[in-house]
Protein backbone atom coordinates (compact mmCIF):
# COMPACT_ATOMS: atom_id res chain seq x y z
CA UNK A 1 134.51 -105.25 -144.03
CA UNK A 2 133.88 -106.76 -140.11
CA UNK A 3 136.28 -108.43 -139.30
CA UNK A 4 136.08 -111.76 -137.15
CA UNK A 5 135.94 -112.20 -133.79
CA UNK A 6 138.76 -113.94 -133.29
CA UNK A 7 141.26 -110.99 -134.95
CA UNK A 8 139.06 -108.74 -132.99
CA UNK A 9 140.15 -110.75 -129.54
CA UNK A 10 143.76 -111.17 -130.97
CA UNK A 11 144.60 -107.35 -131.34
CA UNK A 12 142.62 -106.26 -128.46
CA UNK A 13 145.18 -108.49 -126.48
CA UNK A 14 148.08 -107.42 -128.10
CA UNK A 15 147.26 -103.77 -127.82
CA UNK A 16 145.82 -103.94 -124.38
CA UNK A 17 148.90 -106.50 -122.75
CA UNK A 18 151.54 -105.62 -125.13
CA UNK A 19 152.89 -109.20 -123.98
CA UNK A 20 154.84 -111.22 -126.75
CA UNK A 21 154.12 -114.48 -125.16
CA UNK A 22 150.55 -112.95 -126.63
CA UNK A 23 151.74 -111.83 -129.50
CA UNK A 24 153.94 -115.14 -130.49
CA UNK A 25 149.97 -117.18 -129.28
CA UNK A 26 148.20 -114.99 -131.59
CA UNK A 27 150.55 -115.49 -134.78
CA UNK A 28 150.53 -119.27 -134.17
CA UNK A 29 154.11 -119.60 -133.40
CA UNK A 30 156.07 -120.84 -130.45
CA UNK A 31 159.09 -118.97 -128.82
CA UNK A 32 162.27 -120.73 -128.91
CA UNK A 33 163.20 -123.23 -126.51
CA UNK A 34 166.66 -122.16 -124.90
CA UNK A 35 169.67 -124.42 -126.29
CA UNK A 36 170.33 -127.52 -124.69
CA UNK A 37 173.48 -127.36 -121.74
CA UNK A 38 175.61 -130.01 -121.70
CA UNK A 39 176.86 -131.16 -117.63
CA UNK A 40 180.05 -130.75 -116.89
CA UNK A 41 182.08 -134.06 -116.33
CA UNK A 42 182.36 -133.25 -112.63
CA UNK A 43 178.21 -133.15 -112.49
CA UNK A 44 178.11 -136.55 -115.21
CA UNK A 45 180.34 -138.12 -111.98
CA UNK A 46 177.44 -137.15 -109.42
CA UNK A 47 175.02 -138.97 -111.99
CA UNK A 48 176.72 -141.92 -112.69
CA UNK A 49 175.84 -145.40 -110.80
CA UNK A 50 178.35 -145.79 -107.69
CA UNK A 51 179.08 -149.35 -105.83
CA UNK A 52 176.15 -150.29 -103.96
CA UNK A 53 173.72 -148.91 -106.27
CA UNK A 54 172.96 -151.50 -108.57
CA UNK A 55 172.03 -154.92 -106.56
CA UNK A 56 173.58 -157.98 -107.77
CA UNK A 57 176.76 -156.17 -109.44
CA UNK A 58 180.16 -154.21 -108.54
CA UNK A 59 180.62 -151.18 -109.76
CA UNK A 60 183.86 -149.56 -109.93
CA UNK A 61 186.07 -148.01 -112.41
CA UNK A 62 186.67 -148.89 -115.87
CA UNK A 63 189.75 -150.77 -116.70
CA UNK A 64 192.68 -150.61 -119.27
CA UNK A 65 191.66 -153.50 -120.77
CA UNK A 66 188.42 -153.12 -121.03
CA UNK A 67 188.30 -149.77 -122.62
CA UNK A 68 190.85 -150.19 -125.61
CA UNK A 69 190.11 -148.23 -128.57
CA UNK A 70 188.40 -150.47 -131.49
CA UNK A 71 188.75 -149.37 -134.72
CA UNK A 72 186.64 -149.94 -137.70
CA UNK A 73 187.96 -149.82 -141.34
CA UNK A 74 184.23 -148.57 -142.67
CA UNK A 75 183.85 -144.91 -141.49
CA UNK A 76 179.81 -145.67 -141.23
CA UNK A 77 180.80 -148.42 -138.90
CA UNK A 78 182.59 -145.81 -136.55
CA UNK A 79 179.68 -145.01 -134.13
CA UNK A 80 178.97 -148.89 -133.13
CA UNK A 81 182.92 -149.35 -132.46
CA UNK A 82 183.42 -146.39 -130.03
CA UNK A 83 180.22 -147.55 -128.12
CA UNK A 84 181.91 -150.76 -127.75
CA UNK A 85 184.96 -148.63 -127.00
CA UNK A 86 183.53 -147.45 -123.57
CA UNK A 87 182.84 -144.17 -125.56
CA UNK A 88 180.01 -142.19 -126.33
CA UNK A 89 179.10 -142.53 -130.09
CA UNK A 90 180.18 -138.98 -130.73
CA UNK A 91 182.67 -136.68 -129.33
CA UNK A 92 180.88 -135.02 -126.61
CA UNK A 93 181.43 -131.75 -124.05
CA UNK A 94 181.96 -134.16 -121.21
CA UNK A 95 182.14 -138.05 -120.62
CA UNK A 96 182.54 -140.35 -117.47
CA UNK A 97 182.70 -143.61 -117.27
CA UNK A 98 182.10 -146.78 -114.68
CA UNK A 99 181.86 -150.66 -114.97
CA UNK A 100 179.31 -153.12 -113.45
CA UNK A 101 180.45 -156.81 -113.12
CA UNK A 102 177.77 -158.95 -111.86
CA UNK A 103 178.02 -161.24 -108.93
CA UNK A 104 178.96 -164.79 -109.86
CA UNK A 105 175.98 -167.24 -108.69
CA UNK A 106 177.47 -170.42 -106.45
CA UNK A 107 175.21 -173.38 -106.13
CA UNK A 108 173.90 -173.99 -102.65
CA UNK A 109 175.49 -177.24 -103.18
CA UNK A 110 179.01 -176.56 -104.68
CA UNK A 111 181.99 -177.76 -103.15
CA UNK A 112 185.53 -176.45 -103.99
CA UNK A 113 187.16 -178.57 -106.45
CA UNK A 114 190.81 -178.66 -107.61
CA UNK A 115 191.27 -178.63 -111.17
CA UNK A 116 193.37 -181.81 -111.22
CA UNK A 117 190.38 -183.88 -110.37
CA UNK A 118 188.24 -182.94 -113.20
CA UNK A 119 188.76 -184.36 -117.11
CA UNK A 120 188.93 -181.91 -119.96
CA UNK A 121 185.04 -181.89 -120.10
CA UNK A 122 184.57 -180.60 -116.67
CA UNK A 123 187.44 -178.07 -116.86
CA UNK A 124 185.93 -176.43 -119.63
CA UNK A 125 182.41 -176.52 -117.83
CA UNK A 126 183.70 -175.20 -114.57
CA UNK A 127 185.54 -172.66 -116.63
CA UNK A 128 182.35 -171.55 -118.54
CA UNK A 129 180.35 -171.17 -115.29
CA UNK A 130 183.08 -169.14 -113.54
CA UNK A 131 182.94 -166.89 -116.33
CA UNK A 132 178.91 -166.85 -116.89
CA UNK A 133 177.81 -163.22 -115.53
CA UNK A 134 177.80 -159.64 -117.25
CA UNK A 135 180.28 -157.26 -117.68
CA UNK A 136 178.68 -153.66 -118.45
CA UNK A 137 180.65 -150.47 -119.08
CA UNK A 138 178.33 -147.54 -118.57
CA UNK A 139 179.39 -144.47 -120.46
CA UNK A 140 177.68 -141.18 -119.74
CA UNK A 141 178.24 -138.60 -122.16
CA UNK A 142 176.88 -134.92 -122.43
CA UNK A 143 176.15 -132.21 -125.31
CA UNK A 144 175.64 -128.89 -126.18
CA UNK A 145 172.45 -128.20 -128.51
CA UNK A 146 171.02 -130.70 -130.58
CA UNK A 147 174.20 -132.97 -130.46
CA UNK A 148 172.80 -135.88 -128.65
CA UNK A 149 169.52 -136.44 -130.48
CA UNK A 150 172.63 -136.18 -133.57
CA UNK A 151 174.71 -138.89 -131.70
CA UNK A 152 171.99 -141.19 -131.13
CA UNK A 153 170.65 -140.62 -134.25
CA UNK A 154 174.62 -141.73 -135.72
CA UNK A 155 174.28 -144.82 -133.86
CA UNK A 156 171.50 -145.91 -135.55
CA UNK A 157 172.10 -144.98 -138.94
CA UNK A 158 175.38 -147.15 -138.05
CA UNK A 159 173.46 -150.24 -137.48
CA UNK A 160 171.30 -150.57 -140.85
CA UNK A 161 174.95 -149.53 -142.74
CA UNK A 162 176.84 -152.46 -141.02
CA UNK A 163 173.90 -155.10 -141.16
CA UNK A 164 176.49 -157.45 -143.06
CA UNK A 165 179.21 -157.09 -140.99
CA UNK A 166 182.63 -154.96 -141.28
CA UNK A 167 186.19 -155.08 -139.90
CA UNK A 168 188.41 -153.68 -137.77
CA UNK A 169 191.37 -153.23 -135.33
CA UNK A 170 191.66 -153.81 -131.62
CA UNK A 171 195.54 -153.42 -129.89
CA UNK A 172 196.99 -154.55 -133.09
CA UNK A 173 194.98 -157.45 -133.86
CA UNK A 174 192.13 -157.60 -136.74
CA UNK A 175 188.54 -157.86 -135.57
CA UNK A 176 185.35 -159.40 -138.02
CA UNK A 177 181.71 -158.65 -137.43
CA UNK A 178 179.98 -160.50 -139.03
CA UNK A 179 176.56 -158.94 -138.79
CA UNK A 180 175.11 -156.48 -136.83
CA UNK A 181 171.27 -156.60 -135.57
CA UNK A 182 169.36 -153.78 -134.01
CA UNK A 183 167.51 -155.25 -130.67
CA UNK A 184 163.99 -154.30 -129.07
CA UNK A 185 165.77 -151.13 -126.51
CA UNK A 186 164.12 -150.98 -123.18
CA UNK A 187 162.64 -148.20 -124.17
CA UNK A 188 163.95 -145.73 -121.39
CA UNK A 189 164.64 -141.45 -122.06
CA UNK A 190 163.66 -139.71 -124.74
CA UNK A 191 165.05 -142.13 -127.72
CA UNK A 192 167.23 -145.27 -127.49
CA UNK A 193 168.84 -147.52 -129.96
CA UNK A 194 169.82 -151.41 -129.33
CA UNK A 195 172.02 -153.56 -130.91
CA UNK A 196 173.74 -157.32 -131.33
CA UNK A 197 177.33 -157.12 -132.55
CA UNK A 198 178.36 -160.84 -133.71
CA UNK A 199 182.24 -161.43 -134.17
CA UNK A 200 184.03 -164.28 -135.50
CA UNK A 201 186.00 -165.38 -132.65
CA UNK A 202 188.56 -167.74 -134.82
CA UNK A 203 187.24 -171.00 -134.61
CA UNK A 204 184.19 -170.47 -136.68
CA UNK A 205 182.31 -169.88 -133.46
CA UNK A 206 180.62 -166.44 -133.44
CA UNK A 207 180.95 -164.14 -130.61
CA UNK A 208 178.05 -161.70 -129.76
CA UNK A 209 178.12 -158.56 -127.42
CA UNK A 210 175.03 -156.06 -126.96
CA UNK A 211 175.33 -152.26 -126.99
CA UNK A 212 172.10 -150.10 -126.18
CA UNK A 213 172.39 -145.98 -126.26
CA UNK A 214 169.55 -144.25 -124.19
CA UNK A 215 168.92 -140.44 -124.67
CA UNK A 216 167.60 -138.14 -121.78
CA UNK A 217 167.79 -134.66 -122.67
CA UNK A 218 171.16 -133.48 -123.48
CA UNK A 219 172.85 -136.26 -121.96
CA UNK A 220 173.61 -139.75 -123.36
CA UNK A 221 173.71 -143.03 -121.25
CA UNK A 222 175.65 -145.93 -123.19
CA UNK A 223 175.81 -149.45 -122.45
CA UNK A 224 177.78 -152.31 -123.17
CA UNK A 225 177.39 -155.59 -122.54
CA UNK A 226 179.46 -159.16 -123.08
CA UNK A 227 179.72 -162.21 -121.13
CA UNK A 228 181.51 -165.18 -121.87
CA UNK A 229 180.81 -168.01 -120.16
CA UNK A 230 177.46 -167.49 -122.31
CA UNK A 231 179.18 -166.90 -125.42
CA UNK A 232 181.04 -170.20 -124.65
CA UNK A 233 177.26 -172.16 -123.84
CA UNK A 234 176.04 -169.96 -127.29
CA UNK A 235 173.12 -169.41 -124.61
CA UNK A 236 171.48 -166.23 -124.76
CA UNK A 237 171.71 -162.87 -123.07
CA UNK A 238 171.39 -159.28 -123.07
CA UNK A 239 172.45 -155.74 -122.30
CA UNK A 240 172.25 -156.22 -117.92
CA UNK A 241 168.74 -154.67 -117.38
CA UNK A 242 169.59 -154.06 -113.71
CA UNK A 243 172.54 -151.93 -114.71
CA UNK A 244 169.99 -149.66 -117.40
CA UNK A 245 167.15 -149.55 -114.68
CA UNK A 246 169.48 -148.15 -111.50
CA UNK A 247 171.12 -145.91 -114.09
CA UNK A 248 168.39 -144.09 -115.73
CA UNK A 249 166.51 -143.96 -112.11
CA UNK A 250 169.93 -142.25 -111.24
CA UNK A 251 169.35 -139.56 -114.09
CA UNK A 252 165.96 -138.59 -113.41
């Protein structure tokens, strides 16, 4: 029997080079990638944004209060409260962490104004404007192998379980979510997931913050994002672009 020319050119190669990069081409399969290496927290503190780096916003460290531990009483629901936890959404081989605040915007025309001359109306205005600007923690977190395609991947699984809402803890005192949407993510790394968590805030007004989780390689960047003085106008806003953009620039 003659055999084709193809075999003919296969085995002549692997006789003749005796490569196995030849050998693996001619079978059809690839070699193994090496396993993934997850950066050590000193190198994730290289990689995260610094002050200065992101215009508009201060970046420093994250605070106390800013970074207690929520707790959710649905174990699917775990992921989404650690990410708004300043955590990663997984344990992971290394984490560091920073927080943007952006700049508060003064009118051209303002004039300083005691709070004695203003009526209830314009007290609670004043105070809704002085509040109106984004506060982002910015979590980088690293893994070893396949762990942060499996951490993203948690997240959202997490946000189609908790679609109608769940409950949980915060310094004592009990937390609702009442829904939980996944958002359009801005479509950075290798793989990203974004999402609207809406809380009851107590006086039947709800209370939304955004979370968005952006893979590159072995390392995970997580955001999280609430303001408000918009939560207090119910106007609309988002995980602080500016913040993703410098970061992921930062990464590559």
């Amino acid at each position: 029997m003659k055999r084709s020319s193809g075999v003919r050119l296969c085995a002549t190669a692997v006789v003749g080079a005796l490569s196995l990069a030849l050998v693996t081409g001619c079978s059809g399969k690839n070699a193994a990638e090496p396993a993934a290496k997850a950066h050590s927290t000193a190198e994730l503190k290289k990689l995260i944004i610094a002050e200065g780096e992101v215009p508009g916003y201060k970046v420093g460290p994250v605070p106390a209060t800013r970074s207690r531990a929520i707790t959710a009483d649905s174990a699917p629901c775990r992921p989404l409260v650690r990410v708004m936890s300043a955590l990663p959404p997984a344990d992971a081989a290394a984490r560091t962490g920073r927080l943007a605040m952006e700049n508060r915007k003064k009118s051209p025309s303002a004039k300083p104004t005691s709070l004695d001359d203003l009526d209830e109306k314009k007290v609670e205005e004043a105070m809704r404007t002085s509040l109106d600007r984004d506060v982002t923690t910015v979590t980088l977190a690293s893994y070893d192998g396949d762990g942060a395609e499996k951490a993203l991947a948690s997240v959202s699984t997490a946000v189609k379980a908790c679609a109608g809402g769940f409950s949980g803890r915060q310094a004592g005192s009990k937390l609702r979510f009442t829904k939980v949407a996944e958002e359009k993510a801005t479509g950075a790394g290798d793989g990203s997931v974004a999402f609207t968590a809406t809380m009851d805030s107590g006086d039947g007004d709800a209370a939304p913050v955004h979370a968005e989780v952006v893979r590159l390689g072995s390392t995970l960047s997580v955001y999280f994002t609430s303001n408000l003085g918009a939560m207090m106008a119910k106007k609309a806003y988002a995980v602080s672009p500016e913040v993703v953009k410098a970061q992921q620039a930062k990464l590559k």
